[in-house]
N, C-alpha and C. Protein backbone atom coordinates (compact mmCIF):
# COMPACT_ATOMS: atom_id res chain seq x y z
N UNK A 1 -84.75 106.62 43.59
CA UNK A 1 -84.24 106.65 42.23
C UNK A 1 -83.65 105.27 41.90
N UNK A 2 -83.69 105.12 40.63
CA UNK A 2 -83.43 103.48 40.43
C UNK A 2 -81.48 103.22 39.96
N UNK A 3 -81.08 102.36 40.07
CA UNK A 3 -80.06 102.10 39.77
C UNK A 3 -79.88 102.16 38.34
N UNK A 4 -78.73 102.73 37.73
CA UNK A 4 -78.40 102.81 36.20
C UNK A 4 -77.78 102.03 35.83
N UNK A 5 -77.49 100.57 35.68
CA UNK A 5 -76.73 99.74 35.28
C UNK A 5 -75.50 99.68 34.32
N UNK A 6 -74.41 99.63 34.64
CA UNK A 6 -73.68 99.59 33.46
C UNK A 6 -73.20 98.40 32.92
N UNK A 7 -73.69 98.37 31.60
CA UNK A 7 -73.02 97.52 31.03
C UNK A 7 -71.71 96.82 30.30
N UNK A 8 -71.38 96.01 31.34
CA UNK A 8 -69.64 95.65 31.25
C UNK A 8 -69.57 94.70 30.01
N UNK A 9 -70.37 94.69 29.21
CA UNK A 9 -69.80 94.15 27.70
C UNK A 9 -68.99 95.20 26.94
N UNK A 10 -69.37 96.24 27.14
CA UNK A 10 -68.87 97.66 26.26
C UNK A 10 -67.46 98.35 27.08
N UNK A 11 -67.23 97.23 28.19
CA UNK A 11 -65.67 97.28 28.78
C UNK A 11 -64.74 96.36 28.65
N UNK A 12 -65.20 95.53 28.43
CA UNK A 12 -64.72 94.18 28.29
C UNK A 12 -63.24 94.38 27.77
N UNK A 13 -63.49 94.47 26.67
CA UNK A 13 -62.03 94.37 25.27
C UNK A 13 -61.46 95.56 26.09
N UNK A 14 -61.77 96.88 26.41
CA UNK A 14 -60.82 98.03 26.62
C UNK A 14 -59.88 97.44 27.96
N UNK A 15 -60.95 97.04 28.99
CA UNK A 15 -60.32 96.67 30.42
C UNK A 15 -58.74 95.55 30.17
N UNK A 16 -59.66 94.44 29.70
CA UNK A 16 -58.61 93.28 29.03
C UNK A 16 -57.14 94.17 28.55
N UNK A 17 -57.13 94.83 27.53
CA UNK A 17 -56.64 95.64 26.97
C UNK A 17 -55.48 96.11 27.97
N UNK A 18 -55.92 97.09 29.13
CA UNK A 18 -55.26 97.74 30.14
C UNK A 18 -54.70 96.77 31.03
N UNK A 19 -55.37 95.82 30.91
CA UNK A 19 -54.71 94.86 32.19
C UNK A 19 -53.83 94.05 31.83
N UNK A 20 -53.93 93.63 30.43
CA UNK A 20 -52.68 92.38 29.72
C UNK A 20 -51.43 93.93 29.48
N UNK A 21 -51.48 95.07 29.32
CA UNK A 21 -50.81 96.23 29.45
C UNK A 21 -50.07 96.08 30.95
N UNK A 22 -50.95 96.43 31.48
CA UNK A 22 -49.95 95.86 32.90
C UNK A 22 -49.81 94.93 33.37
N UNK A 23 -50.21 93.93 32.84
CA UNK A 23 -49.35 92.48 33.10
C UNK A 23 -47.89 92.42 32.51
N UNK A 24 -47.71 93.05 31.34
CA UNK A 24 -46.53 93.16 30.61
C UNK A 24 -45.60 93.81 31.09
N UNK A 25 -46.22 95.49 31.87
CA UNK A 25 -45.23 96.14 32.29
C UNK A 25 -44.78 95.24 34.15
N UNK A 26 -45.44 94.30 34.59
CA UNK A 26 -45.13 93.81 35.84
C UNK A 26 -44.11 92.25 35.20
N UNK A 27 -44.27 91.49 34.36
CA UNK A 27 -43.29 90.60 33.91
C UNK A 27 -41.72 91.50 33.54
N UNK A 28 -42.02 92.28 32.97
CA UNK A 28 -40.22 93.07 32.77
C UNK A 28 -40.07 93.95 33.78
N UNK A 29 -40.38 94.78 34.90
CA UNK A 29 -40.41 95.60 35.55
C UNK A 29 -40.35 94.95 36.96
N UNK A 30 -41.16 93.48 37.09
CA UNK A 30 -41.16 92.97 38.81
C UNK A 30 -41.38 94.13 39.44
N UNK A 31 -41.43 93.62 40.71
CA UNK A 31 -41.33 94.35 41.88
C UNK A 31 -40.75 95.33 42.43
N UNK A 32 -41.10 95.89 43.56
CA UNK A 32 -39.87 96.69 44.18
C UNK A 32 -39.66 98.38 43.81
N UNK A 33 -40.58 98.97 42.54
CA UNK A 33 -40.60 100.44 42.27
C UNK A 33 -41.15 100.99 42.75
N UNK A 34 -41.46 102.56 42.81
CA UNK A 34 -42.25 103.22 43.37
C UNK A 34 -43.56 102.93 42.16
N UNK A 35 -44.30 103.78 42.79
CA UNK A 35 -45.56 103.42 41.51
C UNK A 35 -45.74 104.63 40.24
N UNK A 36 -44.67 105.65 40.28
CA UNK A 36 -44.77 106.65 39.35
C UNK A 36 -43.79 105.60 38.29
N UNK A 37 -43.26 104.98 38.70
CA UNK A 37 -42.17 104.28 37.72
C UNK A 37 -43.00 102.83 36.89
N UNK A 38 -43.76 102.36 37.61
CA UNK A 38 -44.96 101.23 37.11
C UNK A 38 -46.16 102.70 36.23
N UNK A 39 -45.83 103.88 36.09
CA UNK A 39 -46.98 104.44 36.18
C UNK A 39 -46.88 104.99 34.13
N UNK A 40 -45.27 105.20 34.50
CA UNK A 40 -44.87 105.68 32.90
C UNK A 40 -44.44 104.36 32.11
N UNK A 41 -44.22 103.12 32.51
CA UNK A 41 -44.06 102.22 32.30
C UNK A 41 -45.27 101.90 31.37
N UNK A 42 -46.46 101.30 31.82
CA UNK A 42 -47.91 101.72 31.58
C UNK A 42 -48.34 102.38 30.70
N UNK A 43 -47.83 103.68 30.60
CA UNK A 43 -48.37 104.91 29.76
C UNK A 43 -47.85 104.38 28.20
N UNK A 44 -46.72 103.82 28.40
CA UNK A 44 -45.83 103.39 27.51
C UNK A 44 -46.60 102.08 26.54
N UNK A 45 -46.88 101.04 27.51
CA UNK A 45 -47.73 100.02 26.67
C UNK A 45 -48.78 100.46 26.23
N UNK A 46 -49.75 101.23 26.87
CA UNK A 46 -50.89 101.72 26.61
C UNK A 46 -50.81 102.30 24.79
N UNK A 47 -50.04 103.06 24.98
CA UNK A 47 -49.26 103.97 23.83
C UNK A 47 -49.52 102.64 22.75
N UNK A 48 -48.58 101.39 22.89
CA UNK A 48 -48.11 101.07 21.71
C UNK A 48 -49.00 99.96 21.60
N UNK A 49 -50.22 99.48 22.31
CA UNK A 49 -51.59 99.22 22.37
C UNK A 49 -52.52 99.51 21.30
N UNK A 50 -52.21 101.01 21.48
CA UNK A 50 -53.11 102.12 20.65
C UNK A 50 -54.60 102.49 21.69
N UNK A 51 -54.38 102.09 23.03
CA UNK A 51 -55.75 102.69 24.06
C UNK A 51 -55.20 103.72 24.32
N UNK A 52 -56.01 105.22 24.27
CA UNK A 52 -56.22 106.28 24.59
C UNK A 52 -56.10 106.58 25.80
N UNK A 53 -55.42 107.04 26.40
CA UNK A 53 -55.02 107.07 27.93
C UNK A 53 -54.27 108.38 28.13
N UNK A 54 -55.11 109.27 29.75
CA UNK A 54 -54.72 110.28 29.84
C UNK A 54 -54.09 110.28 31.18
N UNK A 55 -52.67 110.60 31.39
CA UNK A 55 -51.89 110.09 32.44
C UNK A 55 -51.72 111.40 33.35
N UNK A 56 -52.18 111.22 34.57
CA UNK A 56 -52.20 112.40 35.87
C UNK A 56 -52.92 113.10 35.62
N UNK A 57 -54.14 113.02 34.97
CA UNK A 57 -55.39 113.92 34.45
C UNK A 57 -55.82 114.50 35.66
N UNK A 58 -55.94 116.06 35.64
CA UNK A 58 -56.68 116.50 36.69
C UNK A 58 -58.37 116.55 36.58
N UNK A 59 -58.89 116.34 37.34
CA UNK A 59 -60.79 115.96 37.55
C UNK A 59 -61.11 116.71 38.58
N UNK A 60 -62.61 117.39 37.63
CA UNK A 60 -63.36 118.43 39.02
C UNK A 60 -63.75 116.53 39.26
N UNK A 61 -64.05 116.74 40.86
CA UNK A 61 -64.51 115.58 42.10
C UNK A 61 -66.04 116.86 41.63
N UNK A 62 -67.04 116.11 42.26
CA UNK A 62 -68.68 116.30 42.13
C UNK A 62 -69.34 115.57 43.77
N UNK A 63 -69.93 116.93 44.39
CA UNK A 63 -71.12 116.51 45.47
C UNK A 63 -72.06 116.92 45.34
N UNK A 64 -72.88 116.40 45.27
CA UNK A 64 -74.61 116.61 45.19
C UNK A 64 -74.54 117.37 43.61
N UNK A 65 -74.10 117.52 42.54
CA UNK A 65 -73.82 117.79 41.15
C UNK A 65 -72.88 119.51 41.20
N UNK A 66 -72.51 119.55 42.42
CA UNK A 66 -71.57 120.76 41.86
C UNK A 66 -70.36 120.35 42.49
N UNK A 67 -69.42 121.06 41.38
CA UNK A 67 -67.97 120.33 41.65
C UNK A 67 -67.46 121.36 42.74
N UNK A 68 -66.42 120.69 43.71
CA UNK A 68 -66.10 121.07 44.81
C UNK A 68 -64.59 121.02 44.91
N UNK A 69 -63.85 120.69 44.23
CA UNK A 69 -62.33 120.54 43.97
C UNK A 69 -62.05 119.84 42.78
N UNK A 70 -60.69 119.21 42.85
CA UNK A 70 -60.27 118.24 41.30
C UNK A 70 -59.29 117.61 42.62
N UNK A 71 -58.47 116.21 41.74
CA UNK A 71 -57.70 115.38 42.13
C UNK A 71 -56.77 115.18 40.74
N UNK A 72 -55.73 114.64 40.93
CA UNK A 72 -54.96 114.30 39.70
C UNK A 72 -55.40 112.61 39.30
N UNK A 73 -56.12 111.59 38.58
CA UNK A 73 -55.97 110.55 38.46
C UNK A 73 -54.95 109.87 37.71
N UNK A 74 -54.61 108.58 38.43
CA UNK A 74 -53.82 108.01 37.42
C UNK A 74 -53.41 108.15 36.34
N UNK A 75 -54.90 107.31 35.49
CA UNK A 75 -55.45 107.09 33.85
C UNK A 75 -56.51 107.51 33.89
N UNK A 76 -56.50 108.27 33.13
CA UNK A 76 -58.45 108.27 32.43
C UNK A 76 -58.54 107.25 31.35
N UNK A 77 -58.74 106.42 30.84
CA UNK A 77 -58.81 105.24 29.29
C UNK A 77 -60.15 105.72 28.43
N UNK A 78 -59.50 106.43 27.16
CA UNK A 78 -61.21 106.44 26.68
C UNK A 78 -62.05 107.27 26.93
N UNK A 79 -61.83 108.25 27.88
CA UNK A 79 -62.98 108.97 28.72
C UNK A 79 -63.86 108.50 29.50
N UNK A 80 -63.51 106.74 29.66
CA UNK A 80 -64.18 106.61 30.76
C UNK A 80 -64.07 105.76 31.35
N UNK A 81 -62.58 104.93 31.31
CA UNK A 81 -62.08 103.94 32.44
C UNK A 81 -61.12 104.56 33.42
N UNK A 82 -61.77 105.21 34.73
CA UNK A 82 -60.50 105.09 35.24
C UNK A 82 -59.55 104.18 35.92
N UNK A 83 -57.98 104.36 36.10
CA UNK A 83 -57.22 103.57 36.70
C UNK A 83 -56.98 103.96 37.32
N UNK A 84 -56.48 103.10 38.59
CA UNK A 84 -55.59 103.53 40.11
C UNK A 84 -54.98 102.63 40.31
N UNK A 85 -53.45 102.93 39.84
CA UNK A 85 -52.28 101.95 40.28
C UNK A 85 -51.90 102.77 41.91
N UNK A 86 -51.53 101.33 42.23
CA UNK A 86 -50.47 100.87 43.55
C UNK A 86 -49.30 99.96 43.14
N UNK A 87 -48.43 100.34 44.30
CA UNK A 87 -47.45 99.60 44.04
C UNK A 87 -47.25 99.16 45.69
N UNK A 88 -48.34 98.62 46.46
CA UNK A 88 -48.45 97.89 47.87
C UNK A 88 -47.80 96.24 47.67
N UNK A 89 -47.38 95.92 49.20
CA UNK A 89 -47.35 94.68 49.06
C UNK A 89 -48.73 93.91 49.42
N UNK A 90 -49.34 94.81 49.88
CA UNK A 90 -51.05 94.50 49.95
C UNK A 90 -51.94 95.18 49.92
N UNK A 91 -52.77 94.99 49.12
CA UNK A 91 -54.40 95.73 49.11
C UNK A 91 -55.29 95.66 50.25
N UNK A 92 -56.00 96.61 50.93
CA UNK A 92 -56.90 96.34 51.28
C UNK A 92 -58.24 97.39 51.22
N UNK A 93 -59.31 96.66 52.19
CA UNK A 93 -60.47 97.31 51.85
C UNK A 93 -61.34 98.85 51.51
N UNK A 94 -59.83 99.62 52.18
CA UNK A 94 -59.38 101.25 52.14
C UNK A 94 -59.28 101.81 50.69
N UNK A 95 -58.88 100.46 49.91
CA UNK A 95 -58.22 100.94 48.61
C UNK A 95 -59.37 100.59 47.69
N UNK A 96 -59.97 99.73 48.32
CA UNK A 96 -61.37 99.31 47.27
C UNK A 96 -62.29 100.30 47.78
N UNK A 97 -62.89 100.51 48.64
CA UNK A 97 -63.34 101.82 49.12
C UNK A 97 -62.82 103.04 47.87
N UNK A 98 -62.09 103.19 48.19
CA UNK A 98 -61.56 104.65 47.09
C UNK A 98 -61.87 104.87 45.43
N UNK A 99 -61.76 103.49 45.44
CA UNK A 99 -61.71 103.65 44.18
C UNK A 99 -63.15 103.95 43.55
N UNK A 100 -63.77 103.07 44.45
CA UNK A 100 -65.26 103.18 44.60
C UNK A 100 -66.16 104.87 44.58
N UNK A 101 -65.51 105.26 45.12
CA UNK A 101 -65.58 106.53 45.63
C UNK A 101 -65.14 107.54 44.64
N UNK A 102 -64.15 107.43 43.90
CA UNK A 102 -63.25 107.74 42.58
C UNK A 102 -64.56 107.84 41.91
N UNK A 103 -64.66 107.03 41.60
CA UNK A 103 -66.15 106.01 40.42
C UNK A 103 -67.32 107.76 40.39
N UNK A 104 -67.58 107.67 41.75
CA UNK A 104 -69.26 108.52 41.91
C UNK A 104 -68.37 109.91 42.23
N UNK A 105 -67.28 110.35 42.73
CA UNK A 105 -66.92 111.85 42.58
C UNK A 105 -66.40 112.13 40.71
N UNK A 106 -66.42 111.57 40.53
CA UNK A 106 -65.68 111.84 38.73
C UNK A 106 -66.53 111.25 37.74
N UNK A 107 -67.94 110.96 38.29
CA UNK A 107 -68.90 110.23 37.56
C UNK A 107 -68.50 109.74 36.24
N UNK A 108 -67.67 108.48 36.64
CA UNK A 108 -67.32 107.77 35.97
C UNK A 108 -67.80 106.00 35.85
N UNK A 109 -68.08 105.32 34.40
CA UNK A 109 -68.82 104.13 35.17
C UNK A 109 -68.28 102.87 35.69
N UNK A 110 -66.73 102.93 35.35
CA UNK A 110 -65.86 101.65 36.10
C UNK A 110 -64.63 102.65 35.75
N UNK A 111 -63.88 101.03 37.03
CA UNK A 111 -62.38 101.18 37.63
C UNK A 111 -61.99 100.48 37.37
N UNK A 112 -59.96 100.23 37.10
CA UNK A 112 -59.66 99.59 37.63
C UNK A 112 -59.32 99.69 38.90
N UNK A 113 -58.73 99.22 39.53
CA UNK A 113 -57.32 99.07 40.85
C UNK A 113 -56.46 97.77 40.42
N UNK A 114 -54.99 98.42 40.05
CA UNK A 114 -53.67 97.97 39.60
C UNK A 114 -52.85 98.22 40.75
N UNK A 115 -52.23 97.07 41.09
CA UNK A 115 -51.34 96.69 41.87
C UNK A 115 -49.87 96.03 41.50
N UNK A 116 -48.95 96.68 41.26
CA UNK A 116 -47.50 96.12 41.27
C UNK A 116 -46.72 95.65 42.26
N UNK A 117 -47.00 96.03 43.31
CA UNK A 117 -46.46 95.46 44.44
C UNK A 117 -46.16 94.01 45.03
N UNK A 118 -47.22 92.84 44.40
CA UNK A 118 -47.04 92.14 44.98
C UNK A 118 -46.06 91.39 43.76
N UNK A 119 -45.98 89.75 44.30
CA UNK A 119 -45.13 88.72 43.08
C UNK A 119 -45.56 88.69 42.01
N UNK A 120 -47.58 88.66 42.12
CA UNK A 120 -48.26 88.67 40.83
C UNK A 120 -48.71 90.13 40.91
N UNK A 121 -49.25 89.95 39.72
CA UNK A 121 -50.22 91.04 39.05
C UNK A 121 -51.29 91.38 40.14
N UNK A 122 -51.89 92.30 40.86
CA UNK A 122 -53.01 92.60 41.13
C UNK A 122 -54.23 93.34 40.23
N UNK A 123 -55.14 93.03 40.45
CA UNK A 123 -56.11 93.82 39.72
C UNK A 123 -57.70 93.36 39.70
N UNK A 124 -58.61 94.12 40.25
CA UNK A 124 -59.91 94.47 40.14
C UNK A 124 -60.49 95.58 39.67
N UNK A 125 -61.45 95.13 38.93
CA UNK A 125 -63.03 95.66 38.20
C UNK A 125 -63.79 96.23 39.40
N UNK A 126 -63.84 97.73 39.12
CA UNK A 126 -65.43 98.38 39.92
C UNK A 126 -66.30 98.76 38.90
N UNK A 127 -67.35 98.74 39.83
CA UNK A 127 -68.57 99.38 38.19
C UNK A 127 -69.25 100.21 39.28
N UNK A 128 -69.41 101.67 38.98
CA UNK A 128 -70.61 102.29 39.69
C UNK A 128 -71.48 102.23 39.75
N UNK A 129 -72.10 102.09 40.41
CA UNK A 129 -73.55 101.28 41.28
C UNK A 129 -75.11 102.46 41.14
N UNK A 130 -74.34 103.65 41.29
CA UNK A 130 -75.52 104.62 41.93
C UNK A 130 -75.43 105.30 40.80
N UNK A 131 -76.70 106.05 40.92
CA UNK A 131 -77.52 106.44 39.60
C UNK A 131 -76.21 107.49 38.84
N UNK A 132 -76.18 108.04 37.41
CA UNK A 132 -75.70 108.92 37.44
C UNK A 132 -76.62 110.36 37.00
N UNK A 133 -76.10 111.09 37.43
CA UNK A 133 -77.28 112.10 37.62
C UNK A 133 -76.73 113.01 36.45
């Protein structure tokens, strides 16, 4: 089966959007919170943004096309950005993994991963890769 490409022009402005959002809430907020506290923080800019954002949304997860449980996510943006804040003093490949993984159980077509933890801002773009069925 062939790969479905998504096209990250039609994310562009929303992503930007969410991320200068939490750039704002990490300049007044710094370091040092748990991440439910970076989490309503967030919900808050998002709000006065005007991006559509659904905070601790529960999601049926999907294997082989039948759903098999739910998870609570972050953000949903839009119906179809999700977010996954941290508040680590480091990321690693566990967390990009997941999110990844987030992406194809909630057939969704990008991520972020938000990080408060460190001095700066963290943050990467996923785009799901594999077909959606």
């Amino acid at each position: 089966m062939e790969k479905t490409p998504v096209d990250l022009s039609l994310y562009k402005e929303l992503t930007g959007k969410i991320i200068g959002c939490a750039m704002q809430v990490h300049r007044v907020l710094g370091t040092g919170f748990q991440e439910v506290i970076y989490q309503r923080a967030l919900a808050i800019e998002l709000e006065q943004c005007g991006v559509v954002a659904q905070r601790e949304l529960e999601m049926p997860i999907y294997y082989r096309q039948k759903e098999i449980g739910s998870r609570r996510v972050d953000f949903l943006v839009n119906d179809t950005v999700l977010v996954e804040l941290k508040a680590l003093s480091v990321l690693n490949e566990t967390h990009h993994a997941q999110i990844i993984n987030y992406l194809e159980a909630y057939r969704l077509p990008v991520g972020l991963l938000i990080n408060f933890g460190g001095p700066s801002l963290e943050y990467k773009c996923f785009v799901k890769t594999k077909p959606i069925y």
